[in-house]
N, C-alpha and C. Protein backbone atom coordinates (compact mmCIF):
# COMPACT_ATOMS: atom_id res chain seq x y z
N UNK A 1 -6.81 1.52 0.28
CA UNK A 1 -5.51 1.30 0.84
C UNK A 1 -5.60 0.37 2.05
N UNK A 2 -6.72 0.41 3.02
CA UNK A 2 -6.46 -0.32 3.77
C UNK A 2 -6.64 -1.22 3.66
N UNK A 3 -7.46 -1.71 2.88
CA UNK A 3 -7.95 -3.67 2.48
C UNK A 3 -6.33 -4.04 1.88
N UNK A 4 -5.57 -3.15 1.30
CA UNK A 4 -3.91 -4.04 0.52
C UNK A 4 -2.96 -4.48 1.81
N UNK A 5 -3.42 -3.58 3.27
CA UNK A 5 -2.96 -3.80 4.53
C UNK A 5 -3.68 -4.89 5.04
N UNK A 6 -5.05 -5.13 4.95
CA UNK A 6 -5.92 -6.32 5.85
C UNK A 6 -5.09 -7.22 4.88
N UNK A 7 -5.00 -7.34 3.72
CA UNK A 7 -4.74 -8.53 2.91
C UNK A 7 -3.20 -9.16 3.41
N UNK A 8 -2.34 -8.39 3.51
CA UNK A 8 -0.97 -8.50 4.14
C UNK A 8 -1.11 -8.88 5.19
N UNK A 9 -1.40 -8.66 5.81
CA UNK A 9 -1.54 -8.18 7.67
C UNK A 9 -1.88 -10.26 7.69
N UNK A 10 -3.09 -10.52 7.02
CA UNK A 10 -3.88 -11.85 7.31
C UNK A 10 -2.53 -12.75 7.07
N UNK A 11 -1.88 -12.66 5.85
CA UNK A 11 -0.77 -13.36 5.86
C UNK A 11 0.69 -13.41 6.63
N UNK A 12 1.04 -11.80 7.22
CA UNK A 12 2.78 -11.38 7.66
C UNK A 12 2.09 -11.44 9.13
N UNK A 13 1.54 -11.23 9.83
CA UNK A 13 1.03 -11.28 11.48
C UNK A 13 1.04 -12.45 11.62
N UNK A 14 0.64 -13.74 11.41
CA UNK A 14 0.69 -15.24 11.75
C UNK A 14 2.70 -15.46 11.59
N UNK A 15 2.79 -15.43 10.39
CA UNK A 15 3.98 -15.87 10.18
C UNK A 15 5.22 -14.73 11.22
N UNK A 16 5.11 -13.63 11.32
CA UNK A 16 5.71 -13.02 12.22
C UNK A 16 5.69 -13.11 13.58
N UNK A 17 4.27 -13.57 14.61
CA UNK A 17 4.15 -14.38 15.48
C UNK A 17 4.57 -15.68 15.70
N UNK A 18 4.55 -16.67 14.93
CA UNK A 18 5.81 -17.68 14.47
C UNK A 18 7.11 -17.87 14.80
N UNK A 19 7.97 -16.76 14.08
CA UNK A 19 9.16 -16.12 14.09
C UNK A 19 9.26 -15.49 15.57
N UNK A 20 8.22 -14.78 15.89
CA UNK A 20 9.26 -13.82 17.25
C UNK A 20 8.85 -14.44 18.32
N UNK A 21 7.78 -15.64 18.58
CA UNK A 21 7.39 -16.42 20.01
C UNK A 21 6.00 -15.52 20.70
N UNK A 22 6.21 -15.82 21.57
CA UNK A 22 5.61 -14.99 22.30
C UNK A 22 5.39 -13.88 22.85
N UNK A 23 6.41 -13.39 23.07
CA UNK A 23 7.40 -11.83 23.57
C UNK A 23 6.62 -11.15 22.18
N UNK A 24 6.81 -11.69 20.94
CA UNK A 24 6.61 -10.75 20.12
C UNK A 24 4.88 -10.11 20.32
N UNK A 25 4.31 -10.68 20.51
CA UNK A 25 3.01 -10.57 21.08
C UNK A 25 2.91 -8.71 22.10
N UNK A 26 4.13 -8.82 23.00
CA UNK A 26 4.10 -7.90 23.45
C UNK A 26 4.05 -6.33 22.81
N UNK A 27 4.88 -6.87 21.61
CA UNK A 27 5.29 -5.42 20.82
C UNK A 27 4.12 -5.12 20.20
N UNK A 28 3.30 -6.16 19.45
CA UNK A 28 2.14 -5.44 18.86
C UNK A 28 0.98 -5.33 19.24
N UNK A 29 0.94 -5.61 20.71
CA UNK A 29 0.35 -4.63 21.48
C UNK A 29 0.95 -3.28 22.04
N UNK A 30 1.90 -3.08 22.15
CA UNK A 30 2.44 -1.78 22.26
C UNK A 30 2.05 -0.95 20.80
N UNK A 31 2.09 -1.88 19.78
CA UNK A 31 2.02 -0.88 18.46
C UNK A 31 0.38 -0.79 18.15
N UNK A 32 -0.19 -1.51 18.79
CA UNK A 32 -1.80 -1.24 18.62
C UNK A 32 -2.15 -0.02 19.45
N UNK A 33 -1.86 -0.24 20.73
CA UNK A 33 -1.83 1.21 21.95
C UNK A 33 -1.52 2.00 21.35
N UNK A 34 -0.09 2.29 20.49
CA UNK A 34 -0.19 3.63 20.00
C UNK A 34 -0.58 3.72 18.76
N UNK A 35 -1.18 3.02 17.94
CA UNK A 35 -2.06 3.74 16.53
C UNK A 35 -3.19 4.25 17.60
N UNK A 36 -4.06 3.41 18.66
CA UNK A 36 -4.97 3.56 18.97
C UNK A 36 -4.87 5.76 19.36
N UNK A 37 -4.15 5.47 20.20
CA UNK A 37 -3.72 6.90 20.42
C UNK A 37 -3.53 7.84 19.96
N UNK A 38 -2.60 7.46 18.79
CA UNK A 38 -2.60 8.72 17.43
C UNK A 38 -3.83 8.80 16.79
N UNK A 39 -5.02 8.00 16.39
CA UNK A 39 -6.30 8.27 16.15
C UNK A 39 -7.05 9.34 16.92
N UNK A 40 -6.71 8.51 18.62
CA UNK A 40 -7.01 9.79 19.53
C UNK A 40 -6.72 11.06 19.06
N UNK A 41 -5.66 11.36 19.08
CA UNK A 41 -5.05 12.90 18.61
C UNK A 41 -5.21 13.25 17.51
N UNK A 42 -5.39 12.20 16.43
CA UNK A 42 -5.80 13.09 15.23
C UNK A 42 -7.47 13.87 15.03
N UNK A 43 -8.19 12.43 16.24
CA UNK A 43 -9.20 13.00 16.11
C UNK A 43 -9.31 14.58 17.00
N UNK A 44 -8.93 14.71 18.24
CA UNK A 44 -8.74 16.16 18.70
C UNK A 44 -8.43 17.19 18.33
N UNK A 45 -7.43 17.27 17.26
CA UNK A 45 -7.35 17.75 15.93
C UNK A 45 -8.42 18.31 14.91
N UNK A 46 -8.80 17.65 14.48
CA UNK A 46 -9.83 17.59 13.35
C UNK A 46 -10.93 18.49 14.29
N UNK A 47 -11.27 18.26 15.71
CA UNK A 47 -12.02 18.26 16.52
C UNK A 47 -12.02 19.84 16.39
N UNK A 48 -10.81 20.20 16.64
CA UNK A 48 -10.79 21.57 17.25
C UNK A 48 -10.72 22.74 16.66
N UNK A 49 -11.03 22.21 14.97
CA UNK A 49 -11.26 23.14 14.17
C UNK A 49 -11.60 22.71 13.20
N UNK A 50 -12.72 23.01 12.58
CA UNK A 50 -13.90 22.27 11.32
C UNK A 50 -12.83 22.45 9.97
N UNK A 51 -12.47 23.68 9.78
CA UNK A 51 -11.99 23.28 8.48
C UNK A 51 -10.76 22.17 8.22
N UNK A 52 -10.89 21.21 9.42
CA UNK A 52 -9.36 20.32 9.04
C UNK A 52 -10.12 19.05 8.57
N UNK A 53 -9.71 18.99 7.38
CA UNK A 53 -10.37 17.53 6.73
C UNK A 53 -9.39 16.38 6.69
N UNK A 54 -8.03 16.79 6.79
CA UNK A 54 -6.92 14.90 6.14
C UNK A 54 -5.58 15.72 6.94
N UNK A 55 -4.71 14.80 6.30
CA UNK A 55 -3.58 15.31 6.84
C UNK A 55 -2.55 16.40 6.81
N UNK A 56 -2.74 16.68 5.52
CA UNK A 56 -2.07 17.97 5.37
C UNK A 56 -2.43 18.83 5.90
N UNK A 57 -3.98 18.88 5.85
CA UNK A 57 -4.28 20.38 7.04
C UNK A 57 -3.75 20.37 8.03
N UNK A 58 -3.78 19.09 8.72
CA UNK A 58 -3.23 19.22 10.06
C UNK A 58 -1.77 19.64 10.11
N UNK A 59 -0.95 19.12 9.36
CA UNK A 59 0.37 19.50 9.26
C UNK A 59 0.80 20.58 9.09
N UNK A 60 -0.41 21.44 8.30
CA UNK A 60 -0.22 22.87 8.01
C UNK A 60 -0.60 23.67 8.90
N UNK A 61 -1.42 23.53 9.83
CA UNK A 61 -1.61 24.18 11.06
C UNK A 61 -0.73 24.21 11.83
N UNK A 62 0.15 22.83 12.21
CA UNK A 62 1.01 22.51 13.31
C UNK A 62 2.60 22.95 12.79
N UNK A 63 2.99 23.11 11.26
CA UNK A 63 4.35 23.30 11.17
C UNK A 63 4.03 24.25 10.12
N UNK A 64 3.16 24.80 9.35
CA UNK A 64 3.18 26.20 8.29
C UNK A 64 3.05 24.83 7.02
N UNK A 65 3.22 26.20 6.03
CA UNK A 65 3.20 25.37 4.53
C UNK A 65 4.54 24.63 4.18
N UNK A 66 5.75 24.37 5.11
CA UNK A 66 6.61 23.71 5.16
C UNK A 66 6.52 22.24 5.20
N UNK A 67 5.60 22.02 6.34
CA UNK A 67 5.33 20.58 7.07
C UNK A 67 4.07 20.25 6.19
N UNK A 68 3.47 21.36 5.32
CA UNK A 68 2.02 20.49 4.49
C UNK A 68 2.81 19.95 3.49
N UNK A 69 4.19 20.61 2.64
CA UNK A 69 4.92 19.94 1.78
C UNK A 69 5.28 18.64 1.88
N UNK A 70 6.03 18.49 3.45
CA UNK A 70 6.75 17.55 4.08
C UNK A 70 6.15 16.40 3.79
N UNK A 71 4.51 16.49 4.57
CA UNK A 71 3.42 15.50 4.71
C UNK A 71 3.55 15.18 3.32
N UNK A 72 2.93 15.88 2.48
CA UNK A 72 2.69 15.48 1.01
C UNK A 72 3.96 14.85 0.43
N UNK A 73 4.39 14.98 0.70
CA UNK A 73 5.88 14.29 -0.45
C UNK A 73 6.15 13.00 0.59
N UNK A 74 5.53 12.63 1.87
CA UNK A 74 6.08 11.52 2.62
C UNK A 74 4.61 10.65 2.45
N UNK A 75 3.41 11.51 2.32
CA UNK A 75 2.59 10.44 2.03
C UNK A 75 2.54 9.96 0.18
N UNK A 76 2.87 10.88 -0.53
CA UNK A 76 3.16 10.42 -1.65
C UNK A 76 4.46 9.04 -2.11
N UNK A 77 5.49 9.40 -1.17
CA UNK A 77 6.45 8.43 -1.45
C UNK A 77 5.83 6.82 -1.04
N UNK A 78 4.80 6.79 -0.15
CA UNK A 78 4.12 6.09 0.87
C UNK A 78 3.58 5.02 -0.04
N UNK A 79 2.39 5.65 -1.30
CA UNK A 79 1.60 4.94 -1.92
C UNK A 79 2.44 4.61 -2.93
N UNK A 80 3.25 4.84 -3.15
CA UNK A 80 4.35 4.82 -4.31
C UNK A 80 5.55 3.16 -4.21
N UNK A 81 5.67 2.95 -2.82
CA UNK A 81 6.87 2.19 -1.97
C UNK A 81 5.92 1.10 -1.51
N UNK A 82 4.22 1.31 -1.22
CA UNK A 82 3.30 0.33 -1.34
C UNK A 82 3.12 -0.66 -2.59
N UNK A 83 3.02 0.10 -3.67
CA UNK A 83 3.11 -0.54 -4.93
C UNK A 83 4.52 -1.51 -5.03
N UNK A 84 5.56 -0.59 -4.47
CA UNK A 84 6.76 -1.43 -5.22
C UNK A 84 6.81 -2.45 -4.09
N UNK A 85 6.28 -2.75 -2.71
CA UNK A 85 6.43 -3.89 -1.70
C UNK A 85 5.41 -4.97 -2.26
N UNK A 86 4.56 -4.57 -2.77
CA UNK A 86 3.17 -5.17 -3.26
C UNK A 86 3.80 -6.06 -4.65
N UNK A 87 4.70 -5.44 -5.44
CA UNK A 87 5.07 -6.01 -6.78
C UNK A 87 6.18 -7.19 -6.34
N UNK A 88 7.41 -7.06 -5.06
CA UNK A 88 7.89 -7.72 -4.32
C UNK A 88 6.92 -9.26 -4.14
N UNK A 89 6.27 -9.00 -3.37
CA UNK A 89 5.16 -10.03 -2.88
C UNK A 89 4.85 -11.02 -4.14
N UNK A 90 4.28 -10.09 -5.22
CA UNK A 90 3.42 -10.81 -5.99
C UNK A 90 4.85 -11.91 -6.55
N UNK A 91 5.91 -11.16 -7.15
CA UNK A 91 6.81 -11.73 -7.81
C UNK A 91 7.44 -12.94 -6.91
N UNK A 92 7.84 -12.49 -5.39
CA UNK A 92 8.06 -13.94 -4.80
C UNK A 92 7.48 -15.25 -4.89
N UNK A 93 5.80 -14.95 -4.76
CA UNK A 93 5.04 -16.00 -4.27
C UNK A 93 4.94 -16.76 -6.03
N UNK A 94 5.24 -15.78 -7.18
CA UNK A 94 4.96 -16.45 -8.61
C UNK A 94 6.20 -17.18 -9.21
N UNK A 95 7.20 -16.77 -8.46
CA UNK A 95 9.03 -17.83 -8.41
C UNK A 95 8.58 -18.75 -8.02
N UNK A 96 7.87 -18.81 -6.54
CA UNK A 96 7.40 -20.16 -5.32
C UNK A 96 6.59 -21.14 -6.33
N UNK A 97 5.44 -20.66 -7.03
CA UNK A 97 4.58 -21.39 -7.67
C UNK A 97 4.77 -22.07 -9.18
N UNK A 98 6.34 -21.35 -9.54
CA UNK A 98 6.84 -21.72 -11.14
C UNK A 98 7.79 -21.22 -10.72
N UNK A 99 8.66 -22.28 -10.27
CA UNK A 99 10.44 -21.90 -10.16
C UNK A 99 11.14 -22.04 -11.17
N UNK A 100 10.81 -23.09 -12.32
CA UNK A 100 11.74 -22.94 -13.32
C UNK A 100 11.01 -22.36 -14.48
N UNK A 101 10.09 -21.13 -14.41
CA UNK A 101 9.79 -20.50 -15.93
C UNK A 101 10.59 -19.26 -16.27
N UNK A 102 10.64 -19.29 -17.38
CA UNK A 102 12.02 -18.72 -18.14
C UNK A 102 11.28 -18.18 -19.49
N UNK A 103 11.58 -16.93 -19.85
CA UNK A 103 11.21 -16.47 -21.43
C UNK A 103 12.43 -16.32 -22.10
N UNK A 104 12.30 -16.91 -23.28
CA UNK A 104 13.50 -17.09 -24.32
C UNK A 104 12.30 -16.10 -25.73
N UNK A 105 13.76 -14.94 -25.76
CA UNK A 105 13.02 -14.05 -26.91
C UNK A 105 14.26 -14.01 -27.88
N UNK A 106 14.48 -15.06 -28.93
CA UNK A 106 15.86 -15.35 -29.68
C UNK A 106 16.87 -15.74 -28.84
N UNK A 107 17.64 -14.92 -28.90
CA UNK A 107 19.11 -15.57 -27.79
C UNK A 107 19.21 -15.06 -26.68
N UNK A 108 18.01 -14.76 -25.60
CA UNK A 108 17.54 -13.62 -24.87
C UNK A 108 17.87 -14.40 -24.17
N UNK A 109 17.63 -14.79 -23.33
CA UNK A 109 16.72 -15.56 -22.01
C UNK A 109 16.41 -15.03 -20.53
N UNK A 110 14.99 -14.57 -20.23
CA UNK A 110 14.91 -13.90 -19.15
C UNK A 110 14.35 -14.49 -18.18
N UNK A 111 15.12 -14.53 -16.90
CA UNK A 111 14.54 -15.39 -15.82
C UNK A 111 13.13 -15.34 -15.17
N UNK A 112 12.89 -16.18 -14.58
CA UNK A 112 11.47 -16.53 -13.70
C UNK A 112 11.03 -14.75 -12.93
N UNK A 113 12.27 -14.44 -12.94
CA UNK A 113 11.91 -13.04 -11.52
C UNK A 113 11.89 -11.77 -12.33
N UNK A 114 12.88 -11.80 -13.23
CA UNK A 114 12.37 -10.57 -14.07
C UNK A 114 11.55 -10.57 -15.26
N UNK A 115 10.96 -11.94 -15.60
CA UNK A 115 9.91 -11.75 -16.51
C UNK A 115 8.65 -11.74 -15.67
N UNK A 116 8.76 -11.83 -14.47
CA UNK A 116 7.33 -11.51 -13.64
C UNK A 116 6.90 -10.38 -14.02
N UNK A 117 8.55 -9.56 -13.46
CA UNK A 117 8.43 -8.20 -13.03
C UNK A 117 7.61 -7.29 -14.66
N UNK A 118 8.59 -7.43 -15.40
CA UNK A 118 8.08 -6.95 -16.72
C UNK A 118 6.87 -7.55 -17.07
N UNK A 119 6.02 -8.55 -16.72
CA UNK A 119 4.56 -8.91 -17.34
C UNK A 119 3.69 -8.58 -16.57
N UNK A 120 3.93 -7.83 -15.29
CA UNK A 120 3.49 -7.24 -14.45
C UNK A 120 3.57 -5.55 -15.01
N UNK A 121 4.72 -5.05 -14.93
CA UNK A 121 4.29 -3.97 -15.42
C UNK A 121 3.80 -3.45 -17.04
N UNK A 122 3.98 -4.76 -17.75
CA UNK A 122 2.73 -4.35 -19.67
C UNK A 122 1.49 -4.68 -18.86
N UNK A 123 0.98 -5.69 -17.77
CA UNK A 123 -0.32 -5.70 -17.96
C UNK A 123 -1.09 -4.38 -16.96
N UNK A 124 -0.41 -3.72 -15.90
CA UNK A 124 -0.57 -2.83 -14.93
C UNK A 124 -1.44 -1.82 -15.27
N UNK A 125 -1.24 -1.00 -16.72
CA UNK A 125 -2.00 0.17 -17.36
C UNK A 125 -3.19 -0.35 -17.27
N UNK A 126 -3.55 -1.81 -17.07
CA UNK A 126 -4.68 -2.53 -17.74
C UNK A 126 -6.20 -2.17 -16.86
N UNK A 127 -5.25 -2.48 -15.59
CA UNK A 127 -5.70 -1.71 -14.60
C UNK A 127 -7.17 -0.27 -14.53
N UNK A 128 -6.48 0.72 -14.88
CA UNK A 128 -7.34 1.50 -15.18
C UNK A 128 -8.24 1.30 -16.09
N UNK A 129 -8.55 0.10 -17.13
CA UNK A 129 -9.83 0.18 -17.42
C UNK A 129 -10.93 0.03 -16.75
N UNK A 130 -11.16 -0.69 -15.42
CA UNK A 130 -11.85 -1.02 -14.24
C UNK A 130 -12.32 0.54 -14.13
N UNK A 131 -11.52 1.34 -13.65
CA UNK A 131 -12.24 2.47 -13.38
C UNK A 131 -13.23 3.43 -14.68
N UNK A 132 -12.45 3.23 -15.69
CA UNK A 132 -13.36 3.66 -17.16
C UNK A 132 -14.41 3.04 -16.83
N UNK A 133 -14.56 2.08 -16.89
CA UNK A 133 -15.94 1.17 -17.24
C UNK A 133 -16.98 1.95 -16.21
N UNK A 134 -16.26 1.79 -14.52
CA UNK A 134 -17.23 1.87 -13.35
C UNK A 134 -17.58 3.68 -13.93
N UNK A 135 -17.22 4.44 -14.40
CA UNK A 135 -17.22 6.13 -14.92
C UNK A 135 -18.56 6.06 -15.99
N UNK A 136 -18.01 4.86 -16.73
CA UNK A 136 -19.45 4.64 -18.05
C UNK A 136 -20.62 4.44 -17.43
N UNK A 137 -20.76 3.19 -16.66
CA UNK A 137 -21.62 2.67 -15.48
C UNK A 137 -22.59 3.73 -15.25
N UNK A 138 -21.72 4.96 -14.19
CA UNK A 138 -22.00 6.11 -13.83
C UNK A 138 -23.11 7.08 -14.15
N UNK A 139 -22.22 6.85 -16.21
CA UNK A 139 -22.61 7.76 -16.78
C UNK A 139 -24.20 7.53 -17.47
N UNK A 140 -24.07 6.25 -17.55
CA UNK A 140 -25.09 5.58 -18.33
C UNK A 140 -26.46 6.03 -17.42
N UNK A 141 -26.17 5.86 -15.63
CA UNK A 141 -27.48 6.20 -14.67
C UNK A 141 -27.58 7.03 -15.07
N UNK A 142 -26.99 8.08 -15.44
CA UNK A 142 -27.47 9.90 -15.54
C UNK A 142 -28.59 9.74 -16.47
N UNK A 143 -28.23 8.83 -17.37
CA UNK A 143 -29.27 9.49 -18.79
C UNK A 143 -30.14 8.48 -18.51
């Protein structure tokens, strides 16, 4: 997860420094100070009692099995809203690079932006063969 952030970050931080001048400079140092800080505290956390491994524990210590739900359904929506900003991205920059491609399926005709979207999500499942293979890989050292 965090390399899909370094990868963003290398491109939206220049161009957002751009856009806000200098001043903007100020804010993300204010927003570095406080991740830096919440690391602090998460690590004091974790610190102050061995069985806390990620976030839900912590949440479940600090608000009951209410706030471990909470966490879970807000970090789930999280990786979920990553994908769909990530599919955003890809589809802009593939309009930018082929503005006028178009699929004609009989008397169909589907534009540059939603035939991204749809050839993006038939090839997506494809995806998980990467991890099959690296599992075979795996399996193959054992024997």
């Amino acid at each position: 997860m965090c390399l899909y952030f370094s990868g963003i970050s290398l491109l939206t931080v220049p161009y957002a420094l751009s856009r806000g001048g200098w001043l903007s400079l100020v804010f993300f140092l204010l927003i570095a100070a406080l991740t830096f800080y919440t690391g602090i505290l998460l690590k004091r956390c974790m610190d102050a009692d061995p069985s806390i491994r990620h976030y839900l524990d912590i949440a479940e210590r600090a608000f009951g099995k209410r706030g471990r739900l909470i966490v879970s359904i807000i970090m789930s929506s999280e990786l979920f809203l990553i994908g769909i900003g990530l599919l955003i991205l890809e589809v802009d920059n593939l309009e930018k690079l082929f503005p006028n491609f178009a699929v004609k399926i009989g008397s169909l005709i589907i534009s540059g932006r939603c035939s991204f979207v749809i050839i993006t999500a038939l090839l997506a499942p494809f995806s998980a063969l990467v991890h099959l293979v690296a599992l075979d890989l795996k399996r193959r050292e054992r024997c």
